[in-house]
Protein backbone atom coordinates (compact mmCIF):
# COMPACT_ATOMS: atom_id res chain seq x y z
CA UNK A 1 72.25 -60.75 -271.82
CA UNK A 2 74.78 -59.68 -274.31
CA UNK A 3 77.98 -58.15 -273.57
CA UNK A 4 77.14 -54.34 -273.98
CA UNK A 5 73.51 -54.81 -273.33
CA UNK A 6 70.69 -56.50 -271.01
CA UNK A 7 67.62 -56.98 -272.68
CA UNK A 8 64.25 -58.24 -271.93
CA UNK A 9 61.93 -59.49 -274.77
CA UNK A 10 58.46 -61.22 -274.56
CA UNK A 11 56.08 -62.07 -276.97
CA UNK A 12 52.97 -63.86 -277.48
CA UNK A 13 49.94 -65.06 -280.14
CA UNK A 14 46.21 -65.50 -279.50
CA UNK A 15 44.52 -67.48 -282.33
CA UNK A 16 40.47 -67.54 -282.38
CA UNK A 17 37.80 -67.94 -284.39
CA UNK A 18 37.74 -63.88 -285.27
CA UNK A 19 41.49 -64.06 -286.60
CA UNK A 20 44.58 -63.55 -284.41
CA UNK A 21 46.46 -61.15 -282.66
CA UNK A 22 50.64 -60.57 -281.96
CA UNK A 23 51.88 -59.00 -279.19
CA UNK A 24 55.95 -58.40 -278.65
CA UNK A 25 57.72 -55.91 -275.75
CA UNK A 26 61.19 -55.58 -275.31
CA UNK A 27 62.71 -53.02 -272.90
CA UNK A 28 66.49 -52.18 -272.85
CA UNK A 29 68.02 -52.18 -269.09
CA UNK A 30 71.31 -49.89 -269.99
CA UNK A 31 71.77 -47.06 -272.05
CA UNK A 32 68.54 -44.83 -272.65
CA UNK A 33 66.38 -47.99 -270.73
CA UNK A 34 63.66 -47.72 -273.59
CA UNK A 35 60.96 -49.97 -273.85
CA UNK A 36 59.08 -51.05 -277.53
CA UNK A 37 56.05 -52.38 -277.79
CA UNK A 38 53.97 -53.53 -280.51
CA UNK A 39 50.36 -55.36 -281.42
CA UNK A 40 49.01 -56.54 -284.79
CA UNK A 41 46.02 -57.70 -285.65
CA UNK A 42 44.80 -60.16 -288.21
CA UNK A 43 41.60 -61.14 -289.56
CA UNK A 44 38.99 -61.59 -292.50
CA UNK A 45 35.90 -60.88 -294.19
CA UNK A 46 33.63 -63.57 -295.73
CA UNK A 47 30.56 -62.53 -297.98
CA UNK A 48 28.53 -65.27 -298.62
CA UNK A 49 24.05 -65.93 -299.37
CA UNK A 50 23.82 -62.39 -298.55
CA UNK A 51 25.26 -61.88 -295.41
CA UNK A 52 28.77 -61.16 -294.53
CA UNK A 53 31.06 -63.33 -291.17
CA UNK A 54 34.06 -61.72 -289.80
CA UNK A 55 37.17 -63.86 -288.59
CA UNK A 56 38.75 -67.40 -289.10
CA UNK A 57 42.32 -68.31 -287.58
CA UNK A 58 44.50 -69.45 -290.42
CA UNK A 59 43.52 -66.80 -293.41
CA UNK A 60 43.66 -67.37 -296.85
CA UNK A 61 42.24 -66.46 -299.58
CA UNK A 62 39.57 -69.07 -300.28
CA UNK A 63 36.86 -69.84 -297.54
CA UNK A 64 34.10 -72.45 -296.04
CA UNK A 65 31.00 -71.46 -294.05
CA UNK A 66 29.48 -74.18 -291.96
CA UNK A 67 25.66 -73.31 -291.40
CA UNK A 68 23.70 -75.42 -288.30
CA UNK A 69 20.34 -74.74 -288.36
CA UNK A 70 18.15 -76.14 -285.60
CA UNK A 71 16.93 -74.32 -282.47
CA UNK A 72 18.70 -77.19 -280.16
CA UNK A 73 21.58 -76.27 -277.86
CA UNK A 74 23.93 -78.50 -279.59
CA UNK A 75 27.96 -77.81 -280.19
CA UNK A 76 29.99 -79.62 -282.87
CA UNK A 77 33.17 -79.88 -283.76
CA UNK A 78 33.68 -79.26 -287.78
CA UNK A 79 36.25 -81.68 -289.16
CA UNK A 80 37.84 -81.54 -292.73
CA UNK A 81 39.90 -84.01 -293.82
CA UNK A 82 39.48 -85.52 -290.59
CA UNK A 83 41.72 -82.42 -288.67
CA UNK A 84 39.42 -79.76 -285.89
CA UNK A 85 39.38 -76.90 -287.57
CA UNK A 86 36.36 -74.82 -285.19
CA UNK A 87 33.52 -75.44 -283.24
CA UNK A 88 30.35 -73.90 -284.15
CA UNK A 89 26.42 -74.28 -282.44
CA UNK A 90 22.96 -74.95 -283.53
CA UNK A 91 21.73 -71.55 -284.93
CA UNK A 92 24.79 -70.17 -286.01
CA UNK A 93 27.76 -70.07 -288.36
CA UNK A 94 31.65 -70.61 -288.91
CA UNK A 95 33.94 -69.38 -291.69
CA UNK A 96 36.80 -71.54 -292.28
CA UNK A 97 39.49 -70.47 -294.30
CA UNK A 98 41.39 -72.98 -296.51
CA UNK A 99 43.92 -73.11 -299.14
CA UNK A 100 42.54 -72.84 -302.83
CA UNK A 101 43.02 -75.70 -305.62
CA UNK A 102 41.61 -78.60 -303.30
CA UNK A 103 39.08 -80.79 -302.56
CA UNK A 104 37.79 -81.10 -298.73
CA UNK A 105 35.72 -83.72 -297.00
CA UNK A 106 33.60 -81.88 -294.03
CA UNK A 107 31.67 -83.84 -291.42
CA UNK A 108 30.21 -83.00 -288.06
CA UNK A 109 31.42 -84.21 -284.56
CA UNK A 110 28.90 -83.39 -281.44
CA UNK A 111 30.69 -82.09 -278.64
CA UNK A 112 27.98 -82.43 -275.87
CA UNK A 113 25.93 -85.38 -274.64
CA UNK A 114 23.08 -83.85 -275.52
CA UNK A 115 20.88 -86.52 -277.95
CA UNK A 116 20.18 -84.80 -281.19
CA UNK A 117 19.71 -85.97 -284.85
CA UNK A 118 21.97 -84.63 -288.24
CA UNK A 119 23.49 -85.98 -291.26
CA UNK A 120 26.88 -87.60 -289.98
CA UNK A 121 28.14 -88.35 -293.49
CA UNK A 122 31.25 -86.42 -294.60
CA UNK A 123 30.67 -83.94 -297.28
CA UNK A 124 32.85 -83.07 -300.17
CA UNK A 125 33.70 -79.64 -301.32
CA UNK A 126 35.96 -77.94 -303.97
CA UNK A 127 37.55 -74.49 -303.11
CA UNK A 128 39.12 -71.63 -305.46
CA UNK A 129 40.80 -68.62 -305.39
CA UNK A 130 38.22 -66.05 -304.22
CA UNK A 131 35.86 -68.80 -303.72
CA UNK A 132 33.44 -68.71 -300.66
CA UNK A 133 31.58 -72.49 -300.32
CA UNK A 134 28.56 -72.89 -297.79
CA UNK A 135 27.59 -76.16 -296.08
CA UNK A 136 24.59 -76.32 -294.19
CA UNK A 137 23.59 -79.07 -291.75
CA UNK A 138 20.01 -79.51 -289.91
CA UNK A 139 19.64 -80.19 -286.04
CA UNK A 140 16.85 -81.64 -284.52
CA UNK A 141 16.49 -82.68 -281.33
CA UNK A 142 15.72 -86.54 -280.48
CA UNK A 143 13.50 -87.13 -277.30
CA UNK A 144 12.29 -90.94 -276.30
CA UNK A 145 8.71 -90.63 -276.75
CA UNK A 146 6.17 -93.78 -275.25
CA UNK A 147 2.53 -93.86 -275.49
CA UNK A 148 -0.18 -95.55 -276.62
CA UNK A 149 -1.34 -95.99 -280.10
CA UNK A 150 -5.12 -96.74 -280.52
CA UNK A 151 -7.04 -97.15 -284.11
CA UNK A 152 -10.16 -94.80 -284.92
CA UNK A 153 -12.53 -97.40 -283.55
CA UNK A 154 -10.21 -97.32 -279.96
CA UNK A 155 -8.81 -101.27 -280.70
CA UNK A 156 -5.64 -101.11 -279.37
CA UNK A 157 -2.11 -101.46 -282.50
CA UNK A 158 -1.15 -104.31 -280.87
CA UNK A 159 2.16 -106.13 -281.20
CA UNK A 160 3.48 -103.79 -284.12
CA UNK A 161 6.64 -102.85 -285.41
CA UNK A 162 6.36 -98.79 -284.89
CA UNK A 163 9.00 -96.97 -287.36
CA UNK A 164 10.35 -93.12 -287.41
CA UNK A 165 13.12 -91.15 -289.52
CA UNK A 166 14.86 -91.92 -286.53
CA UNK A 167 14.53 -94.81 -285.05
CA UNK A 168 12.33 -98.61 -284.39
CA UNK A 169 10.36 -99.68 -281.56
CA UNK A 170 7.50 -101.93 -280.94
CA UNK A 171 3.97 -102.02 -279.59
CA UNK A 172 2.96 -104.17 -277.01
CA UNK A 173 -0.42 -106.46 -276.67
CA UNK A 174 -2.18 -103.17 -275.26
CA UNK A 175 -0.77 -100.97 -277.98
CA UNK A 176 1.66 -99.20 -275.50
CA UNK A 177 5.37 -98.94 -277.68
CA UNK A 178 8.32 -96.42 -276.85
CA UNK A 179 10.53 -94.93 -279.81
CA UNK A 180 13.07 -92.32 -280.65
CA UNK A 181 11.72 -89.44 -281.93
CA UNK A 182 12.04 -85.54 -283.05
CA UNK A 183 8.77 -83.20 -283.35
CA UNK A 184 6.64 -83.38 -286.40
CA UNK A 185 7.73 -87.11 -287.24
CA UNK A 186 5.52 -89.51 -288.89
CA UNK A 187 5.02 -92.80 -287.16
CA UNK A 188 4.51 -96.21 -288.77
CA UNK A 189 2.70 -99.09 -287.13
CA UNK A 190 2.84 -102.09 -289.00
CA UNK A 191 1.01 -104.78 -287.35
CA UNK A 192 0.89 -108.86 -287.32
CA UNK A 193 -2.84 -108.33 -287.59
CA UNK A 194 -4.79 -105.47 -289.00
CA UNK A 195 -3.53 -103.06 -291.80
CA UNK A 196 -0.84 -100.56 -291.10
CA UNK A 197 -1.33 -97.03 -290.35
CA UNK A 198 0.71 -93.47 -289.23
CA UNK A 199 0.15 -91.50 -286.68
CA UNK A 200 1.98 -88.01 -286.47
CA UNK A 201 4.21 -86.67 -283.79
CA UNK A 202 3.23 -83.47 -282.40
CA UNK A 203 5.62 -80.68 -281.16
CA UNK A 204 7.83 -82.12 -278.20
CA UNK A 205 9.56 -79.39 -276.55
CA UNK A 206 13.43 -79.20 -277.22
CA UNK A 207 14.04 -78.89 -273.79
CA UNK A 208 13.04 -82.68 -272.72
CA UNK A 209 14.81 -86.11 -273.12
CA UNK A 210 11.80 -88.07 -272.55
CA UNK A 211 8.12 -87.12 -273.58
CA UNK A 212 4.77 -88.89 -272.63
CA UNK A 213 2.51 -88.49 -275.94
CA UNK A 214 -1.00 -90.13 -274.60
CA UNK A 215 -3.05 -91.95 -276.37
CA UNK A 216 -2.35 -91.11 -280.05
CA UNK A 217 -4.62 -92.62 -283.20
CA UNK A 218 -3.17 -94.35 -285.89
CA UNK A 219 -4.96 -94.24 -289.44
């Protein structure tokens, strides 16, 4: 309220991960009671291993694209420098923009509960005017797996220390042992008595937390 005038004035932003958007109104309640609007629009292109990503919320002109590949339903958070800056899923992509003439350090945090295996160490990257940088992580999905691991001649691996990628367990008297696991993994079986062997891990199904395998034979 001024003294020749009553005004009314709103205005608002919407940042997301396809750019951002402005919106203002103001309408004038004396004289010719006219009301102004306006919207603008903001966003960017990123062209990077032959494909091209549209948006990012703070736009300048250098860029990162985070890569997850992995057919799990996982959601991370990507940090750099240890600040949120987007969330992106398993099977999909996020362009980040950043400001040139600096070094980042990019790591992963998982949003759901959801067990699944990546690299957790921070990555470091160096960005450039013009400069589009791609970091790609893997996703695979961990499921406890138990069984039984038997030797060609059906003599149980007893009492072994059973190894993955991703994790250690241990076989008891009857050869029965439980372990983390993703699909395709190679077990070891190192025993007090007999020579070691492997045993591979068939598919698992991404959908389950906890897998029977069977009787599986270690050579």
């Amino acid at each position: 309220r001024e003294i020749d005038s009553t005004i009314a004035h709103a205005e608002a932003t919407i940042y997301s991960n396809y750019g951002s958007a402005r919106g203002e109104i103001r309408h004038d309640f004396e004289g010719a009671q006219r009301t102004q609007y306006g919207l603008s629009i903001q966003s960017a292109a990123v062209f990077g291993d032959g494909r091209a990503l549209l948006g990012g919320r703070n736009l300048t002109d250098s860029a990162l694209i985070v890569a997850i590949d992995g057919k799990d339903k996982a959601q991370f958070d990507v940090l750099v420098d240890g600040q949120q800056r987007g969330r992106v899923a398993a099977g999909s992509r996020l362009p980040i923009f950043l400001q040139p003439y600096r070094a980042y350090s990019v790591r992963l945090r998982p949003v759901n509960a959801a067990s699944q295996w990546f690299d957790a160490a921070a990555r470091k990257v160096t960005l450039y005017p013009g400069n589009v940088q791609q970091l790609r992580w893997r996703v695979e999905h961990l499921v406890t797996i138990f069984g039984r691991a038997v030797r060609a001649d059906g003599a149980p691996v007893a009492d072994a220390l059973v190894t993955s990628a991703r994790g250690v367990g241990q076989s008891d008297a009857r050869g029965y042992f439980q372990i983390e696991s993703a699909a395709e993994d190679v077990l070891s079986f190192a025993a007090g008595e007999g020579d070691p062997c492997k045993a591979k891990v068939a598919d698992l199904g991404a959908e389950q937390d906890f897998v029977p395998v069977g009787r599986i034979v270690c050579q």
